[in-house]
N, C-alpha and C. Protein backbone atom coordinates (compact mmCIF):
# COMPACT_ATOMS: atom_id res chain seq x y z
N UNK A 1 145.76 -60.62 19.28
CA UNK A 1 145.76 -61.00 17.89
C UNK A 1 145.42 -62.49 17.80
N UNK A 2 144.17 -62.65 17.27
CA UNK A 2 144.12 -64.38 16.56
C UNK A 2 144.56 -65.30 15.77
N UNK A 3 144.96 -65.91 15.39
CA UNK A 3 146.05 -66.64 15.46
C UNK A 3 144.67 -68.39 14.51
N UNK A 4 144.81 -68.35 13.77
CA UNK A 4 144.13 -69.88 13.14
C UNK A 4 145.34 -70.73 13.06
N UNK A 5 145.17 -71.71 13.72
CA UNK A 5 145.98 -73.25 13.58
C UNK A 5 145.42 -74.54 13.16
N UNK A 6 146.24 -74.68 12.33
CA UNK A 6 145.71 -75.97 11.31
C UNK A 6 146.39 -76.83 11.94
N UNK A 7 147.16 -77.94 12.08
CA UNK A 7 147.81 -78.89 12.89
C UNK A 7 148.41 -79.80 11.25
N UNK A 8 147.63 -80.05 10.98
CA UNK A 8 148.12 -81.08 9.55
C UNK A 8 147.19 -80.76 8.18
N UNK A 9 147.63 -80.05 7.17
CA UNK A 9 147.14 -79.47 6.38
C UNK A 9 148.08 -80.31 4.97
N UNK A 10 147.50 -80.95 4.13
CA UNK A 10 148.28 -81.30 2.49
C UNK A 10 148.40 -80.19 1.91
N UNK A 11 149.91 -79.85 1.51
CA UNK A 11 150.30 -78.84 0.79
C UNK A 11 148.91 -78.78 -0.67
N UNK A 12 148.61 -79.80 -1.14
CA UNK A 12 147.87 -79.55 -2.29
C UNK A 12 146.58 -78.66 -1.58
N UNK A 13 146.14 -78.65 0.05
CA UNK A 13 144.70 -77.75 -0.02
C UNK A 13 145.46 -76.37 0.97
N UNK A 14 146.31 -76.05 1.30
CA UNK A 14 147.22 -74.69 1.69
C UNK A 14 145.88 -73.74 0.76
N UNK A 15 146.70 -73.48 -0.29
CA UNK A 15 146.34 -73.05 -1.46
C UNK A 15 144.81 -72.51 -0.98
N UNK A 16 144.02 -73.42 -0.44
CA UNK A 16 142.85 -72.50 -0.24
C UNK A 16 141.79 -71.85 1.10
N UNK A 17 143.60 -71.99 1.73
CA UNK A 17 143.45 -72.04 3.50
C UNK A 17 144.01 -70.33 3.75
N UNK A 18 144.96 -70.05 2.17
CA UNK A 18 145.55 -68.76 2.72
C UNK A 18 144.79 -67.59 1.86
N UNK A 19 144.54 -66.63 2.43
CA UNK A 19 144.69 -65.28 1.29
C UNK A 19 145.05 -65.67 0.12
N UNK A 20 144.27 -65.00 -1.13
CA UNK A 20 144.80 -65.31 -2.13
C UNK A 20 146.50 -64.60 -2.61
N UNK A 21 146.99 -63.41 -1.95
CA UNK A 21 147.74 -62.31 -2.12
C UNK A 21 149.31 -63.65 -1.35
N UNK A 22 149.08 -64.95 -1.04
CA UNK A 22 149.66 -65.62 -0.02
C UNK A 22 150.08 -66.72 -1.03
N UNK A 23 149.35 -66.99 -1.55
CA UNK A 23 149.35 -68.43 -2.37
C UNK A 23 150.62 -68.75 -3.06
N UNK A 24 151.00 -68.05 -4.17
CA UNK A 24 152.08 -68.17 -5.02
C UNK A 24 153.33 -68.50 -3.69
N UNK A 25 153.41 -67.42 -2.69
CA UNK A 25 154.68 -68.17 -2.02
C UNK A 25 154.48 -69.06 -1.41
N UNK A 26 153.14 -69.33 -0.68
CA UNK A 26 152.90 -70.61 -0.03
C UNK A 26 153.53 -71.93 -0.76
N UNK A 27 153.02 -71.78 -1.91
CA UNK A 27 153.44 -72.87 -3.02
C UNK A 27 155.12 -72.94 -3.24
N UNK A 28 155.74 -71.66 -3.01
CA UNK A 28 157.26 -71.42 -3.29
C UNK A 28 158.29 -72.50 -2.22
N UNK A 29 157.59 -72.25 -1.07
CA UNK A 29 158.10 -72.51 0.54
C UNK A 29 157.57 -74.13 0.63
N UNK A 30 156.56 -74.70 -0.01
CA UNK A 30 156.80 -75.81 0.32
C UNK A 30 156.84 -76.71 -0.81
N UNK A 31 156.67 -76.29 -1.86
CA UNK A 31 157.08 -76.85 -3.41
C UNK A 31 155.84 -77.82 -3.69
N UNK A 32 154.85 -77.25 -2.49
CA UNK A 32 153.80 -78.56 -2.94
C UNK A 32 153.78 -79.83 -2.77
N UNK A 33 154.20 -80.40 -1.85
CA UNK A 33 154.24 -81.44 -1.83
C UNK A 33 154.33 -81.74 -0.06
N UNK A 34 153.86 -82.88 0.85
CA UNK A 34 154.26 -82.76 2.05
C UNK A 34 152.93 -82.23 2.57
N UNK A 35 152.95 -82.42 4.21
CA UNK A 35 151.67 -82.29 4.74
C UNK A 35 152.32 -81.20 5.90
N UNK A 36 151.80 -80.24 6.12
CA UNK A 36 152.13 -78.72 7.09
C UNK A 36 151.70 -78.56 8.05
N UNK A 37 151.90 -78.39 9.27
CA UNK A 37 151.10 -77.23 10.18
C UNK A 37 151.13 -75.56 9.73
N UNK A 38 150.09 -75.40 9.72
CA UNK A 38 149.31 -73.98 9.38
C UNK A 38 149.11 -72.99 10.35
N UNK A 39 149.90 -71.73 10.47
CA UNK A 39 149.42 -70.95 11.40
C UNK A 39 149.20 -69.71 10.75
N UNK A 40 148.00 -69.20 10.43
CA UNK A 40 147.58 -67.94 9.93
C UNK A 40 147.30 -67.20 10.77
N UNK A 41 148.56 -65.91 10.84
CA UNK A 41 148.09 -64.65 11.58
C UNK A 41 147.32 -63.86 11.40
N UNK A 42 147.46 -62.46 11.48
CA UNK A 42 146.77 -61.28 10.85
C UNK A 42 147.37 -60.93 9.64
N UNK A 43 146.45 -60.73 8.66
CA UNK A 43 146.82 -60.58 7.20
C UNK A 43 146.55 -59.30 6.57
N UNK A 44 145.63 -58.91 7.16
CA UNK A 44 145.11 -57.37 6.81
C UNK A 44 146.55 -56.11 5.92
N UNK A 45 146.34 -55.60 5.61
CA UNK A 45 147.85 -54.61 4.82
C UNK A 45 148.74 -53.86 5.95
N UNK A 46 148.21 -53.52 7.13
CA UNK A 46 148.55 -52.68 8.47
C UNK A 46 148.85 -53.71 9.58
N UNK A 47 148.68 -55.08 9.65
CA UNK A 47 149.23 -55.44 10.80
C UNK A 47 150.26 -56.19 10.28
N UNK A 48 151.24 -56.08 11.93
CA UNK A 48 152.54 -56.49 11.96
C UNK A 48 151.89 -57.49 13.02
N UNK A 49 152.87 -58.72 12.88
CA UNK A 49 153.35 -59.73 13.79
C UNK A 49 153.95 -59.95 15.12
N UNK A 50 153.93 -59.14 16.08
CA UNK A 50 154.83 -59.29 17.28
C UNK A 50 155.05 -60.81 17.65
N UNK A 51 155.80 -61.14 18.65
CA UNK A 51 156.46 -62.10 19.31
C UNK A 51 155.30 -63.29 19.62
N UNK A 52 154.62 -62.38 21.03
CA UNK A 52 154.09 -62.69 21.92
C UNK A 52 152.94 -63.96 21.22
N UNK A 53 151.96 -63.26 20.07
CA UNK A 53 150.90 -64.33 19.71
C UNK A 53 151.71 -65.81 18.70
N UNK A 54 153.08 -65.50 18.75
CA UNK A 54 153.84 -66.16 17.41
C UNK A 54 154.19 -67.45 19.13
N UNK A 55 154.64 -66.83 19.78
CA UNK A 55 154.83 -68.12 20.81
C UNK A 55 153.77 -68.72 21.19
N UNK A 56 152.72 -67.82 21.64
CA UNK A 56 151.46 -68.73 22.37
C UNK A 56 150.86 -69.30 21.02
N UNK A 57 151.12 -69.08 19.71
CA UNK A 57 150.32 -70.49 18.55
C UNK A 57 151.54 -71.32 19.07
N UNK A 58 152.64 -71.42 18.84
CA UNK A 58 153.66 -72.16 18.71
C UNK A 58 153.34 -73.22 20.16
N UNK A 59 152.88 -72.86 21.09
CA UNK A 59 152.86 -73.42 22.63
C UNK A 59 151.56 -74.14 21.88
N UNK A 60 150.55 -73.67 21.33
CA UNK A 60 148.92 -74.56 21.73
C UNK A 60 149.02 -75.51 20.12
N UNK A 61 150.14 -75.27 19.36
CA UNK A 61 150.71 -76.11 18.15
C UNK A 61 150.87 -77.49 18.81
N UNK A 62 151.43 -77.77 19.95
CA UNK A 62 152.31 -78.88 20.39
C UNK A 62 153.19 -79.81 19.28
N UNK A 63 152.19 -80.79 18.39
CA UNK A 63 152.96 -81.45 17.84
C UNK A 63 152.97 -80.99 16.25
N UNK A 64 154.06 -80.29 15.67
CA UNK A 64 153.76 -80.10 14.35
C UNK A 64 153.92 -81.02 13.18
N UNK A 65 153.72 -81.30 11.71
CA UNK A 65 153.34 -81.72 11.06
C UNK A 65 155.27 -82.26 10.49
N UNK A 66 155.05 -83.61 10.22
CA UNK A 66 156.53 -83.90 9.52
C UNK A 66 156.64 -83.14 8.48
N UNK A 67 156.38 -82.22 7.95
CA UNK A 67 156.91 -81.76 6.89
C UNK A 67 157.25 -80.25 7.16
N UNK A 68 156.81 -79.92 8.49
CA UNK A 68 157.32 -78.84 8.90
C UNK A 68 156.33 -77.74 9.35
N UNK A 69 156.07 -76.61 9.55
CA UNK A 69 154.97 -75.74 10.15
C UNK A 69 155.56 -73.96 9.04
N UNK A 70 154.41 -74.14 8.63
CA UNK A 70 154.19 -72.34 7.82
C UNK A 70 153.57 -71.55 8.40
N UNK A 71 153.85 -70.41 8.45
CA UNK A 71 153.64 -69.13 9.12
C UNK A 71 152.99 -68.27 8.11
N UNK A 72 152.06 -67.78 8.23
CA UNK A 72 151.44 -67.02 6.86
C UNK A 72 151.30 -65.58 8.00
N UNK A 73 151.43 -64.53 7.61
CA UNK A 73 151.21 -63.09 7.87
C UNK A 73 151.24 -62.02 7.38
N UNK A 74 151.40 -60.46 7.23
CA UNK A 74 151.65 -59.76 6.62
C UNK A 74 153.23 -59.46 7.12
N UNK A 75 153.43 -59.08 8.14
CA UNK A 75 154.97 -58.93 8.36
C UNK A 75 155.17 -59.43 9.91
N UNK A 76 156.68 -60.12 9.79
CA UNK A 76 156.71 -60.66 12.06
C UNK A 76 157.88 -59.56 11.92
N UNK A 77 157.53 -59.26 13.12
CA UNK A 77 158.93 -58.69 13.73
C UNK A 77 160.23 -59.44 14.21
N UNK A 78 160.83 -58.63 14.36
CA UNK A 78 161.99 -59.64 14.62
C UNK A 78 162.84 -60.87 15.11
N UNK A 79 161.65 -60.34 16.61
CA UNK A 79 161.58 -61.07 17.54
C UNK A 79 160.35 -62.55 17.18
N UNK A 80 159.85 -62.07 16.66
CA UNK A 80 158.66 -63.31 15.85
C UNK A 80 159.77 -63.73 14.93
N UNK A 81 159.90 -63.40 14.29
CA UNK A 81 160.99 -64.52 13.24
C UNK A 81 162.22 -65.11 13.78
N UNK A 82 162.74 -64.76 15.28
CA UNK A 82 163.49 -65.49 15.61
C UNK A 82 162.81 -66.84 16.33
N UNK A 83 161.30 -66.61 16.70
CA UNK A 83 160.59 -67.88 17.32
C UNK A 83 160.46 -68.61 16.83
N UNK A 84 159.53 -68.28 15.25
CA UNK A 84 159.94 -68.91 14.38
C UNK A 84 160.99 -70.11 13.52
N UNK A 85 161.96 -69.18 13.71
CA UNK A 85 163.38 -69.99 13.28
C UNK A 85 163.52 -71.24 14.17
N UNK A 86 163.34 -70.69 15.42
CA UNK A 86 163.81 -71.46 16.60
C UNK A 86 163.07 -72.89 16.13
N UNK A 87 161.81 -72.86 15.90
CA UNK A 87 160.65 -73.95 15.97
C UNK A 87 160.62 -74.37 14.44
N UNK A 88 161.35 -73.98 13.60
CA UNK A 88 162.00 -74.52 12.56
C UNK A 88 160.58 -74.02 11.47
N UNK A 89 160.12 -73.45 11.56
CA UNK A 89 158.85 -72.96 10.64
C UNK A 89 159.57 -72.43 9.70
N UNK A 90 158.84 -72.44 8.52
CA UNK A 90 159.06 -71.12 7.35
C UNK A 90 157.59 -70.28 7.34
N UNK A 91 158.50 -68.70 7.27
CA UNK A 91 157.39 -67.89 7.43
C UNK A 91 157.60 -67.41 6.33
N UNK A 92 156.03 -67.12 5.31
CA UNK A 92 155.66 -66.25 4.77
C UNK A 92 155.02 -64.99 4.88
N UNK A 93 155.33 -63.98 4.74
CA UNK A 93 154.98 -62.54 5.01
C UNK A 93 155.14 -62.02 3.40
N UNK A 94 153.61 -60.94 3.67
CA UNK A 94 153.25 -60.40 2.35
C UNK A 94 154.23 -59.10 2.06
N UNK A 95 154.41 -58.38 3.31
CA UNK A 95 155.76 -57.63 3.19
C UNK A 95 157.35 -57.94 3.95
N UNK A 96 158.46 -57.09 3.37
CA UNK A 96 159.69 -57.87 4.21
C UNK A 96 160.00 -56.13 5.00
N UNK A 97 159.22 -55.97 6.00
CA UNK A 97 159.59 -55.00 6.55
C UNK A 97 160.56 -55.20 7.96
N UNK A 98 161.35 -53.82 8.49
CA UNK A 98 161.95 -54.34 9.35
C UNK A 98 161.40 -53.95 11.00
N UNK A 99 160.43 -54.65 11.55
CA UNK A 99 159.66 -54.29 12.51
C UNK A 99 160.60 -54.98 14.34
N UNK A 100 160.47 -54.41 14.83
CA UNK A 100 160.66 -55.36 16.20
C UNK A 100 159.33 -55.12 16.99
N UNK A 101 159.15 -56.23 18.06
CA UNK A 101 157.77 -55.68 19.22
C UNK A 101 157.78 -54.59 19.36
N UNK A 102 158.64 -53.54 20.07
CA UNK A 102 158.67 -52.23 20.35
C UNK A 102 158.43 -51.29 19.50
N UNK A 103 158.42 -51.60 18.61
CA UNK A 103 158.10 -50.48 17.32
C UNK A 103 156.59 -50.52 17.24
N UNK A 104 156.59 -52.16 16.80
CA UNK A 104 154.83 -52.23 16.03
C UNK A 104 154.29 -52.21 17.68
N UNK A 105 154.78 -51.78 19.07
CA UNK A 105 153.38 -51.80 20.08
C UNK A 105 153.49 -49.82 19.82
N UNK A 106 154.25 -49.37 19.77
CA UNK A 106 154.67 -48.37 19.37
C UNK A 106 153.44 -47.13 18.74
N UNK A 107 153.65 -48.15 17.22
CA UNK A 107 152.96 -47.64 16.35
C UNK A 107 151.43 -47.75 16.69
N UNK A 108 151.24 -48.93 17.65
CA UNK A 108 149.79 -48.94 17.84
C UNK A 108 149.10 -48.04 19.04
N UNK A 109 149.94 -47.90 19.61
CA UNK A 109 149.77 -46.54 20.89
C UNK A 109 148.76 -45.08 19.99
């Protein structure tokens, strides 16, 4: 899964970095204001987020942005939103489903 990393992005141009279906919360999560690291997953309506590509952006991220790092996707699994947490990101996801790795490699079998 590919993985786009922005490194330092102004909340004022987010807005035209994400999906449009993304925007309104993008704007929610950082109130607009402040400069981000950007990591856009897979957005498509059918993919889920596993772990694995959520650490290796997080590893080739190195230094993220003072205002903090956003996660844009359709849904992480569990184990992705605890990497997440860990690395202090806020993730946006277009759905709040309840996925772990094992399920969504699962479903893709």
């Amino acid at each position: 899964m590919k993985v786009t990393i922005r490194p330092a992005v102004p909340a004022a141009k987010l807005a035209h970095m994400v999906p449009p279906a993304y925007r309104d919360a993008v704007q929610a999560a950082t109130g607009g204001e402040g400069t981000w690291s950007l990591l856009l997953f897979a957005h498509s309506p059918r993919d889920v987020v596993p772990s694995p590509p959520v650490r290796k952006s997080l590893r080739r991220l190195k230094m993220p942005s003072a205002d903090g790092i956003l996660a844009v996707g359709t849904v992480f699994t569990e184990e992705a939103l605890a990497l997440l947490q860990e690395a202090g990101a806020r993730p946006v996801a277009f759905r709040k489903a309840r996925w772990t790795d094992e399920s969504a490699r699962a479903r893709q079998l």
